[in-house]
N, C-alpha and C. Protein backbone atom coordinates (compact mmCIF):
# COMPACT_ATOMS: atom_id res chain seq x y z
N UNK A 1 -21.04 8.31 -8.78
CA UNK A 1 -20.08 7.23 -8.93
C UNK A 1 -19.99 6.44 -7.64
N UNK A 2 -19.73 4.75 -7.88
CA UNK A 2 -20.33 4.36 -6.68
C UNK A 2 -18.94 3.97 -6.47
N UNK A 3 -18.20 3.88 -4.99
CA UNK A 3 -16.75 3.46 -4.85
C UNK A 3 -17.30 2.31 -4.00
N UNK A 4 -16.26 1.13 -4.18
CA UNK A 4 -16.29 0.09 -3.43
C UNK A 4 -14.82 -0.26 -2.93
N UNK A 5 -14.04 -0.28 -1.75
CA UNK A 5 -13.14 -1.13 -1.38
C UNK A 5 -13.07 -2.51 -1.28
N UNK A 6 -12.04 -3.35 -1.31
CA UNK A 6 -12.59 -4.81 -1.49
C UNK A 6 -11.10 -5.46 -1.42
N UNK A 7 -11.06 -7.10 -0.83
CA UNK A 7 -9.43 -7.17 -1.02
C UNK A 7 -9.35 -7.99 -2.52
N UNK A 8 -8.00 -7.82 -2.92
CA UNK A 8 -7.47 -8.15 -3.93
C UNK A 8 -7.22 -9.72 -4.31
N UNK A 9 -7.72 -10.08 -5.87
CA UNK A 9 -7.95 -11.39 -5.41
C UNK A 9 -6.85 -11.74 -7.02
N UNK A 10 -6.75 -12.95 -7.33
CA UNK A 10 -5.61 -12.82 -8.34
C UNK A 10 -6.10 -12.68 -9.71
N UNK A 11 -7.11 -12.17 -10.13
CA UNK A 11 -7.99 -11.95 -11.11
C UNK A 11 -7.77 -9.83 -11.28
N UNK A 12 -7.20 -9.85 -10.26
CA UNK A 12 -7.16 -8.57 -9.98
C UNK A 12 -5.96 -8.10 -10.33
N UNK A 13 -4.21 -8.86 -10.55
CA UNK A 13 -3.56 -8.72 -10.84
C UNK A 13 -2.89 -7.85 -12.26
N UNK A 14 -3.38 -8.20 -12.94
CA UNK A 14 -3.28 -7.00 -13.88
C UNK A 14 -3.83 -5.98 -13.86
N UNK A 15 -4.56 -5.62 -13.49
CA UNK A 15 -5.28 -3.81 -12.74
C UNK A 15 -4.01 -2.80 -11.78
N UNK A 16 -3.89 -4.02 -11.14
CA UNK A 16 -3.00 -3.93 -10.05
C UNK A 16 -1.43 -3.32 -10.45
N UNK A 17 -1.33 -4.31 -11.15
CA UNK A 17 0.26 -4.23 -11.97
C UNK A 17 0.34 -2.58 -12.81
N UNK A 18 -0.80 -2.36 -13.68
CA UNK A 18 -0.93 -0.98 -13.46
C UNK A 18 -0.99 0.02 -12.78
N UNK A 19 -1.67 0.08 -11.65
CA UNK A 19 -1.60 0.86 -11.09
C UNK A 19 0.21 1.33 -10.35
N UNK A 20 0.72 0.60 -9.98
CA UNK A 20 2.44 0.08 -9.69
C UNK A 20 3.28 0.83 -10.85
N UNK A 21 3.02 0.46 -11.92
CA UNK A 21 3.37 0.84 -13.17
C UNK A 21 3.46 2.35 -12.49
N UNK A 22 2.62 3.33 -12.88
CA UNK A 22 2.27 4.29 -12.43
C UNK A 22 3.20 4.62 -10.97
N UNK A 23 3.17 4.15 -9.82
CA UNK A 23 3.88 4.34 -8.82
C UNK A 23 5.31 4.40 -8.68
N UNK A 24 5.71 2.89 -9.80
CA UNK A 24 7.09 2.86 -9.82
C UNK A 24 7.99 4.00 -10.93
N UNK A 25 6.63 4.90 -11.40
CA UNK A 25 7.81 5.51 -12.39
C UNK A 25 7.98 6.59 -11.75
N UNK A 26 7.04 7.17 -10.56
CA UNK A 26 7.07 8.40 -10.13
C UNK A 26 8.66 8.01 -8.76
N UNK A 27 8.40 6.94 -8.38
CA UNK A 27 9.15 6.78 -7.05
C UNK A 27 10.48 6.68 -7.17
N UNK A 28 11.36 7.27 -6.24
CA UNK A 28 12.65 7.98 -6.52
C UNK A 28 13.89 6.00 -6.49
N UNK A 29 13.77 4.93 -5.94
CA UNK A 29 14.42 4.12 -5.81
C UNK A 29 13.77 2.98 -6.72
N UNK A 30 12.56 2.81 -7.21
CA UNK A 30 12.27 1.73 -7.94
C UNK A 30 11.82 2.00 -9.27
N UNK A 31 11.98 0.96 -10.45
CA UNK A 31 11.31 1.06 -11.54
C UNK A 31 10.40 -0.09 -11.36
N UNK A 32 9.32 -0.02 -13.01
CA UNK A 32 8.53 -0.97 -13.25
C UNK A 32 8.67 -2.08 -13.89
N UNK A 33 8.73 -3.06 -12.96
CA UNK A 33 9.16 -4.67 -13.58
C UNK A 33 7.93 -5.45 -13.70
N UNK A 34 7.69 -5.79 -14.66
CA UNK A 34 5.62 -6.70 -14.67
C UNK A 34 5.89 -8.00 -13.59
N UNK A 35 7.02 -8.22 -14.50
CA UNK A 35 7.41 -10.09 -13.65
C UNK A 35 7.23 -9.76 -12.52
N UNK A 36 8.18 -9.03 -12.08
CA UNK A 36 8.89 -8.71 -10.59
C UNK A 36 7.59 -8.60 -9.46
N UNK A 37 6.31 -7.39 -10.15
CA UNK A 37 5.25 -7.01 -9.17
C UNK A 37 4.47 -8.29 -9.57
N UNK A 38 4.24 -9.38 -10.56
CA UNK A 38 2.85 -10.15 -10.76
C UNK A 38 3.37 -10.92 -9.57
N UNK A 39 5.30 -11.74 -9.20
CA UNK A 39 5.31 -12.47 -8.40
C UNK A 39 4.82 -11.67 -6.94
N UNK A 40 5.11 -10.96 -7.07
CA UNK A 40 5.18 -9.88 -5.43
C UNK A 40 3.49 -10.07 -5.04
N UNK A 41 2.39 -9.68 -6.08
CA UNK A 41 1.29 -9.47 -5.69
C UNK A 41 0.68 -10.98 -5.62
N UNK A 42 1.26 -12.08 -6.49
CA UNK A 42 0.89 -13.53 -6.14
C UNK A 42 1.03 -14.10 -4.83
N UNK A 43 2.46 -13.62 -4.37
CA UNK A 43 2.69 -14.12 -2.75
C UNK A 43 1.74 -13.53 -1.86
N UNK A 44 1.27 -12.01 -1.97
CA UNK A 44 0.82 -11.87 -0.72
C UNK A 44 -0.42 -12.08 -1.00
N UNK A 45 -1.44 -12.25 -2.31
CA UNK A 45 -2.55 -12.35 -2.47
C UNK A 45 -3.37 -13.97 -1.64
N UNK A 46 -1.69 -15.08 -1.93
CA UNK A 46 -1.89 -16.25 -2.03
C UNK A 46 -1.34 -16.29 -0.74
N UNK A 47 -0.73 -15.63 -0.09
CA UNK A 47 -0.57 -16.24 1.50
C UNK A 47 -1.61 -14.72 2.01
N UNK A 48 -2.18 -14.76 3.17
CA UNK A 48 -2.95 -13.85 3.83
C UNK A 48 -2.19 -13.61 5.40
N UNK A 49 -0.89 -14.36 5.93
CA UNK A 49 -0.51 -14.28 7.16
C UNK A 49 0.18 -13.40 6.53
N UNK A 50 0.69 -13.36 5.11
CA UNK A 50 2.17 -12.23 4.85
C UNK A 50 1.23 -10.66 5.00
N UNK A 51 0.31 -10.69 4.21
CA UNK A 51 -0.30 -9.35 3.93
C UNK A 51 -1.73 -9.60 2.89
N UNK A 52 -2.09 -8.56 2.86
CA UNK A 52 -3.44 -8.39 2.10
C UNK A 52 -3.04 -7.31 1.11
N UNK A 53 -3.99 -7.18 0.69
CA UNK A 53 -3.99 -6.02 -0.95
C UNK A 53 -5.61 -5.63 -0.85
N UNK A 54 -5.63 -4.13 -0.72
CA UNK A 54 -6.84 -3.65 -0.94
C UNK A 54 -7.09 -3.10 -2.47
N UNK A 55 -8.33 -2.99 -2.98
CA UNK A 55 -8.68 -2.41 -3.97
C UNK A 55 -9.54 -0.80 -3.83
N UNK A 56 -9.42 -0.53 -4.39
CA UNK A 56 -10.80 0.34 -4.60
C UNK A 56 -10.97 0.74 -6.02
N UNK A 57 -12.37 0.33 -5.83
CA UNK A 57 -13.32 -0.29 -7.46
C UNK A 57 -14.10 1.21 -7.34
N UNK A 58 -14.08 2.16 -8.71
CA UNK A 58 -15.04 2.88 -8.95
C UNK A 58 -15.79 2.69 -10.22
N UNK A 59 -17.23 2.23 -10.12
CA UNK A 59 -17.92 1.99 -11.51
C UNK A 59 -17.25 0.74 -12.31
N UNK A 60 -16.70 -0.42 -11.55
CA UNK A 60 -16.01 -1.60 -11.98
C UNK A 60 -14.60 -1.04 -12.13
N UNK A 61 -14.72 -0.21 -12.38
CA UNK A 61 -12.75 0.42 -12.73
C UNK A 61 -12.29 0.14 -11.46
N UNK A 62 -10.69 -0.47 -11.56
CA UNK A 62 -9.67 -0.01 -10.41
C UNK A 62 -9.10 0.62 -10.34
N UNK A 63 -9.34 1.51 -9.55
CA UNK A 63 -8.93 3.32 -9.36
C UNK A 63 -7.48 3.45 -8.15
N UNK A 64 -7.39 2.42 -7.46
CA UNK A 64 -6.55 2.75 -6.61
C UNK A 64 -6.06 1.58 -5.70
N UNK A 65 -4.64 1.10 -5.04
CA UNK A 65 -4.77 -0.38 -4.09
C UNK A 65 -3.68 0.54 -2.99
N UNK A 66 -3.70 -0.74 -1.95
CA UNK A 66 -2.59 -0.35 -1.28
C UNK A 66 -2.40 -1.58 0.22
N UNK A 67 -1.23 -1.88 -0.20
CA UNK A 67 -1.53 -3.33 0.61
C UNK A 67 -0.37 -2.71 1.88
N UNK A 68 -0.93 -4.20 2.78
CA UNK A 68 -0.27 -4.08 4.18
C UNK A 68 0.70 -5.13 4.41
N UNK A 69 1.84 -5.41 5.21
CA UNK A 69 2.32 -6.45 5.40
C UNK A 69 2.77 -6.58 6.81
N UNK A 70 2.27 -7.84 6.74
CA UNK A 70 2.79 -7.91 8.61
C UNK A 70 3.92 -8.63 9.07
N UNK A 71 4.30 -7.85 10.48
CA UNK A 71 5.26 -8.36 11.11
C UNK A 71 4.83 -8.47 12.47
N UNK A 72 6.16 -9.14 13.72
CA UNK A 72 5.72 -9.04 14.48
C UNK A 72 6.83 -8.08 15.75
N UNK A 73 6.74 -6.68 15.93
CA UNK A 73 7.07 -6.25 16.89
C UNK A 73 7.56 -6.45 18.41
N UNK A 74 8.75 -6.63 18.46
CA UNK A 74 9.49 -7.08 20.13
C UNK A 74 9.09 -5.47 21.04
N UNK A 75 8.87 -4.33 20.82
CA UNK A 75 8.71 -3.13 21.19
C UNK A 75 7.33 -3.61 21.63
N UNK A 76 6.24 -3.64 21.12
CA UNK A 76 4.96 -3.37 21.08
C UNK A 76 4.70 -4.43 21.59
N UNK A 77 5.26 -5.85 21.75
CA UNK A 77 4.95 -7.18 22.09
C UNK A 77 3.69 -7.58 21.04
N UNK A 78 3.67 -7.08 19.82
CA UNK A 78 2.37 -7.59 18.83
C UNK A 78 2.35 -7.73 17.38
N UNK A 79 1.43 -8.11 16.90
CA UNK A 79 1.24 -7.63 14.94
C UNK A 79 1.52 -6.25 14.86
N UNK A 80 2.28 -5.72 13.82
CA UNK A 80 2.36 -4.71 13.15
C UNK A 80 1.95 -4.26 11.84
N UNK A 81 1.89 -3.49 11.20
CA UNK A 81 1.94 -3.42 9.42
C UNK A 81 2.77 -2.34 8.76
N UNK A 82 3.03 -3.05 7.52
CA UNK A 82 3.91 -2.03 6.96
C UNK A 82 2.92 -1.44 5.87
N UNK A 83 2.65 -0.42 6.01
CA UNK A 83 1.48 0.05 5.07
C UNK A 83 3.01 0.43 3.35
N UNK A 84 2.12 -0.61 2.50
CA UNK A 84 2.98 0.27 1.08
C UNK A 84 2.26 0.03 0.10
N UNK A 85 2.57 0.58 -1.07
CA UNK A 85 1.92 0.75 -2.57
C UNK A 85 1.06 1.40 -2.92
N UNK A 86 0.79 2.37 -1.91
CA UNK A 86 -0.37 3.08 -1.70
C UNK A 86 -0.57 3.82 -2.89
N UNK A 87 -1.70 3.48 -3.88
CA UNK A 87 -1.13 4.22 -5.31
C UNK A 87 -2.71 4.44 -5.57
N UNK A 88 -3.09 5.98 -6.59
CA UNK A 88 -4.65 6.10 -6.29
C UNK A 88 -4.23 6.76 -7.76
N UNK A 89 -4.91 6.47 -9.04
CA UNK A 89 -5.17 6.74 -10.39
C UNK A 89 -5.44 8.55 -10.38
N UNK A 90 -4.59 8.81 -11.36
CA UNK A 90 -4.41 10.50 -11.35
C UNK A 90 -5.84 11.37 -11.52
N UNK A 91 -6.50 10.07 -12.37
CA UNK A 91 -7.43 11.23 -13.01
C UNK A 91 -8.66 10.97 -11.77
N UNK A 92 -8.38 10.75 -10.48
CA UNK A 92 -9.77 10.13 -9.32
C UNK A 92 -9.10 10.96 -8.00
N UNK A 93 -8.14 11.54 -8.17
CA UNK A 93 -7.54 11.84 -7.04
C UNK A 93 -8.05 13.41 -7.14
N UNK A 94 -8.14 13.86 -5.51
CA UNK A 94 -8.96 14.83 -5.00
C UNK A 94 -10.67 14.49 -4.97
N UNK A 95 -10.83 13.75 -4.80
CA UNK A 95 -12.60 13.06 -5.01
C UNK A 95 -12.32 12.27 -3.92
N UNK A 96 -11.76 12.19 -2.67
CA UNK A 96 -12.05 11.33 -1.35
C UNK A 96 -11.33 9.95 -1.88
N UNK A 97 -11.09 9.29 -2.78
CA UNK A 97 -10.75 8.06 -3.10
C UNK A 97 -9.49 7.45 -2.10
N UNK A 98 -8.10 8.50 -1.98
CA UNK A 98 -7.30 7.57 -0.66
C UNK A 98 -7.82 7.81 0.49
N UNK A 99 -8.54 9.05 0.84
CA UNK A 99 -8.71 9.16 2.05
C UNK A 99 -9.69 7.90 2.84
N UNK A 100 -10.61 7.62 1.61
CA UNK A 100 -11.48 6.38 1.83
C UNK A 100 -10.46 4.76 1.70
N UNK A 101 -9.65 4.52 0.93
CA UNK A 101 -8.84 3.92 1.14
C UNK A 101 -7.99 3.56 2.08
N UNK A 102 -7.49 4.79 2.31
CA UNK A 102 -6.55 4.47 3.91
C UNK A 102 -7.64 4.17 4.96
N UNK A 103 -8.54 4.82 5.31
CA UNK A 103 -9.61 4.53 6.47
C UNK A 103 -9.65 3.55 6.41
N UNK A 104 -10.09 2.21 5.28
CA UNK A 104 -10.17 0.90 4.97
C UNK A 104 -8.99 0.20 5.24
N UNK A 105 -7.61 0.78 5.27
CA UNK A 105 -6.58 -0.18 5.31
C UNK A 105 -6.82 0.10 7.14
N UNK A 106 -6.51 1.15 7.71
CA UNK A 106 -6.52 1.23 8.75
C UNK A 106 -7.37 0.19 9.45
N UNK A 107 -8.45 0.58 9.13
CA UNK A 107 -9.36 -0.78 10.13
C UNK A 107 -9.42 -1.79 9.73
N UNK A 108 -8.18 -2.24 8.49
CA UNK A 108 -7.71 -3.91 8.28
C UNK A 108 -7.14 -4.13 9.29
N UNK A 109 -6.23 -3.29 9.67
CA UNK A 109 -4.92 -3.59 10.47
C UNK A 109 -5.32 -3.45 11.82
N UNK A 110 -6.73 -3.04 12.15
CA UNK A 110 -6.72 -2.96 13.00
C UNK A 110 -7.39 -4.71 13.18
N UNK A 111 -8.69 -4.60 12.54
CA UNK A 111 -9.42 -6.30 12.57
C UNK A 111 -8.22 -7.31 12.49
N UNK A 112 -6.64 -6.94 11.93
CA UNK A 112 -5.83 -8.27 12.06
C UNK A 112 -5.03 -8.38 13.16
N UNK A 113 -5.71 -7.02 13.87
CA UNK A 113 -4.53 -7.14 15.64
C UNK A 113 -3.53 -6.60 15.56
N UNK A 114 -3.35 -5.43 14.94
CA UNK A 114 -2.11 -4.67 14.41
C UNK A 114 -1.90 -3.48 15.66
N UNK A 115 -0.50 -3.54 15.88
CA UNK A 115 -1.07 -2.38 16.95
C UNK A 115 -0.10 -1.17 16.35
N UNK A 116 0.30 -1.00 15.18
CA UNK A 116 1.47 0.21 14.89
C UNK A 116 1.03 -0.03 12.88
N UNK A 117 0.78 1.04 12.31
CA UNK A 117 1.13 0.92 11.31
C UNK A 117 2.35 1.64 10.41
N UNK A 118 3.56 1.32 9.78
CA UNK A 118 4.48 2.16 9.31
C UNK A 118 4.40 2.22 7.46
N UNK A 119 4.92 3.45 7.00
CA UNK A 119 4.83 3.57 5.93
C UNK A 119 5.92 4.81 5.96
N UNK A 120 6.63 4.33 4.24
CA UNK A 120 7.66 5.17 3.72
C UNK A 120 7.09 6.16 2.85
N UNK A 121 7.31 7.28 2.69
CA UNK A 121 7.17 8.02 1.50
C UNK A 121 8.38 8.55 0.64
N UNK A 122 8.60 9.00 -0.25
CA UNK A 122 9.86 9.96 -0.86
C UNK A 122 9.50 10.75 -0.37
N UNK A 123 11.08 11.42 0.16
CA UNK A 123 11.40 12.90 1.16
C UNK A 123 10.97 13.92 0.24
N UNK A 124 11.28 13.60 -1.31
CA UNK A 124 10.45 14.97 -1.91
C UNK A 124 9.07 14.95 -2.09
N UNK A 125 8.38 13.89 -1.56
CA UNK A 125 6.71 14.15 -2.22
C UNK A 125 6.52 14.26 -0.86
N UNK A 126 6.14 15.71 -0.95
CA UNK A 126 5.38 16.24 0.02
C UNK A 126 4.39 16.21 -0.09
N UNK A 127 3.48 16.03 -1.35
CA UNK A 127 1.99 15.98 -1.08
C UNK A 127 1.67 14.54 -0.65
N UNK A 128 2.16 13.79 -0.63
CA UNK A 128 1.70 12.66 0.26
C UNK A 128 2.35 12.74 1.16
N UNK A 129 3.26 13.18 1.85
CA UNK A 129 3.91 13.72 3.39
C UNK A 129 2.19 14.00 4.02
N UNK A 130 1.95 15.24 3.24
CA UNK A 130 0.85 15.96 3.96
C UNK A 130 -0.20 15.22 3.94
N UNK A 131 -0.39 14.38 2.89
CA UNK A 131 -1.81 13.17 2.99
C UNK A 131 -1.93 12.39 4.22
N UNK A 132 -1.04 12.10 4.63
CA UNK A 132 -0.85 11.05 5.57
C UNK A 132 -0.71 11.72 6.94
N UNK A 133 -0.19 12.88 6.77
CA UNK A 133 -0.10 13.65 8.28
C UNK A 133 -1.58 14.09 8.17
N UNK A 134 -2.06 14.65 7.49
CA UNK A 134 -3.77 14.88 7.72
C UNK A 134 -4.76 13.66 8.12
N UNK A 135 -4.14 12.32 7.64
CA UNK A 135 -5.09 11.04 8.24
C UNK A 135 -4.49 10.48 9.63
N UNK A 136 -3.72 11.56 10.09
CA UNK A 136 -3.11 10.96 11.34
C UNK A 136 -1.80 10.19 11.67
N UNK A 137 -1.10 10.37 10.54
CA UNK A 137 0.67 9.54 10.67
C UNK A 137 1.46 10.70 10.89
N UNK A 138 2.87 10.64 11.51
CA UNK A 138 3.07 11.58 12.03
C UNK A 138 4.50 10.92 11.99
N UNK A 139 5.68 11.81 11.24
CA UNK A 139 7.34 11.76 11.09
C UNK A 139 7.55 11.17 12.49
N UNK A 140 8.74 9.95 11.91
CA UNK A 140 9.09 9.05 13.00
C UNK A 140 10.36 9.65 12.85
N UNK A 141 11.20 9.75 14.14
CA UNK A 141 12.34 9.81 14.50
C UNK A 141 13.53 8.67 14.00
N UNK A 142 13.33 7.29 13.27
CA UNK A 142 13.70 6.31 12.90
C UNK A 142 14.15 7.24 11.18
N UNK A 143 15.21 6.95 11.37
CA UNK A 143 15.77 6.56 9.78
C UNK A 143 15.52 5.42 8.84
N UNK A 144 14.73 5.32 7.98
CA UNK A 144 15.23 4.23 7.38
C UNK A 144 16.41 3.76 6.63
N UNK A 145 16.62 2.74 6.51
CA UNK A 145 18.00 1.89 5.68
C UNK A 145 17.69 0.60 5.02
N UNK A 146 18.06 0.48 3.57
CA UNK A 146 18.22 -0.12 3.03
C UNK A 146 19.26 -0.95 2.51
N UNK A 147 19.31 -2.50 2.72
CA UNK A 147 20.62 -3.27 1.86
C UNK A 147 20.04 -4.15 0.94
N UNK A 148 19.81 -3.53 -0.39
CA UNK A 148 19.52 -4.42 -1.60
C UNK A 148 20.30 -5.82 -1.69
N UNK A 149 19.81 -6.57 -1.94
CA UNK A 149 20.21 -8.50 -2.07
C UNK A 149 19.88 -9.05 -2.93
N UNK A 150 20.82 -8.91 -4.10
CA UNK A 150 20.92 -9.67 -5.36
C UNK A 150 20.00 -10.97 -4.75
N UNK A 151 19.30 -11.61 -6.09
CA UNK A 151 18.60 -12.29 -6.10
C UNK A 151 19.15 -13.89 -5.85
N UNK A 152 18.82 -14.51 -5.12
CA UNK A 152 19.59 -16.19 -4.67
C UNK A 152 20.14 -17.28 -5.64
């Protein structure tokens, strides 16, 4: 099986929206809205300063994405990324597919001048705790916080 990474282009959007589907039902604060992710993945597909969207294509199938979004760091004086959506199809997982994925996001962020990448997980999924501490991320001392904002 031949895997290809590749970025996400808007033809790609419904693959995509599935895969999310899938993410948002497992994840402890969000559900799955189609509208909600087609606008989300239109903005960053269609602007490239906000963020990118990776794919990974096995045998034409989309098996897995996980996009980055940037900011810019007063600490670091630079680009940053917020690594999220990191979502890899049940029936491909254990076959190298995120580990090859993340390697690929990593050296996005690195080719866009990124000098920190951050990413959330749920406190109960430990098996992606441990995914990510095995590719080298490592529990930040930072809490996160959230203030949801009704829509304008």
């Amino acid at each position: 099986m031949s895997l290809t990474i590749m970025p996400a282009t808007l033809a790609d959007i419904p693959e995509l929206c599935c895969l999310l589907d899938r993410l948002f039902t497992q994840e402890a604060e969000f559900q799955p809205d189609r509208a909600a992710q087609e606008r989300g993945l239109t903005a960053i597909i269609n602007q490239p300063h906000v963020g990118h969207i990776l794919l990974a294509r096995q045998d034409d199938e989309t098996v897995g994405m996980v996009n980055l979004l940037y900011t810019v760091s007063t600490a670091l004086g630079g680009r940053v990324a917020l690594l999220e959506d990191m979502v890899i199809a049940s029936e491909v997982r254990g076959q190298g597919v995120g580990s090859t994925l993340l390697a690929a996001a990593i050296d996005h962020a690195r080719q866009q001048g990124c000098r920190r990448i951050t990413l959330l997980t749920d406190a109960d999924n430990h098996v992606a705790q441990a995914f990510y501490r095995k590719q080298g991320f490592n529990t930040s001392a930072m809490l996160p916080m959230r203030l949801m904002l009704p829509p304008a």
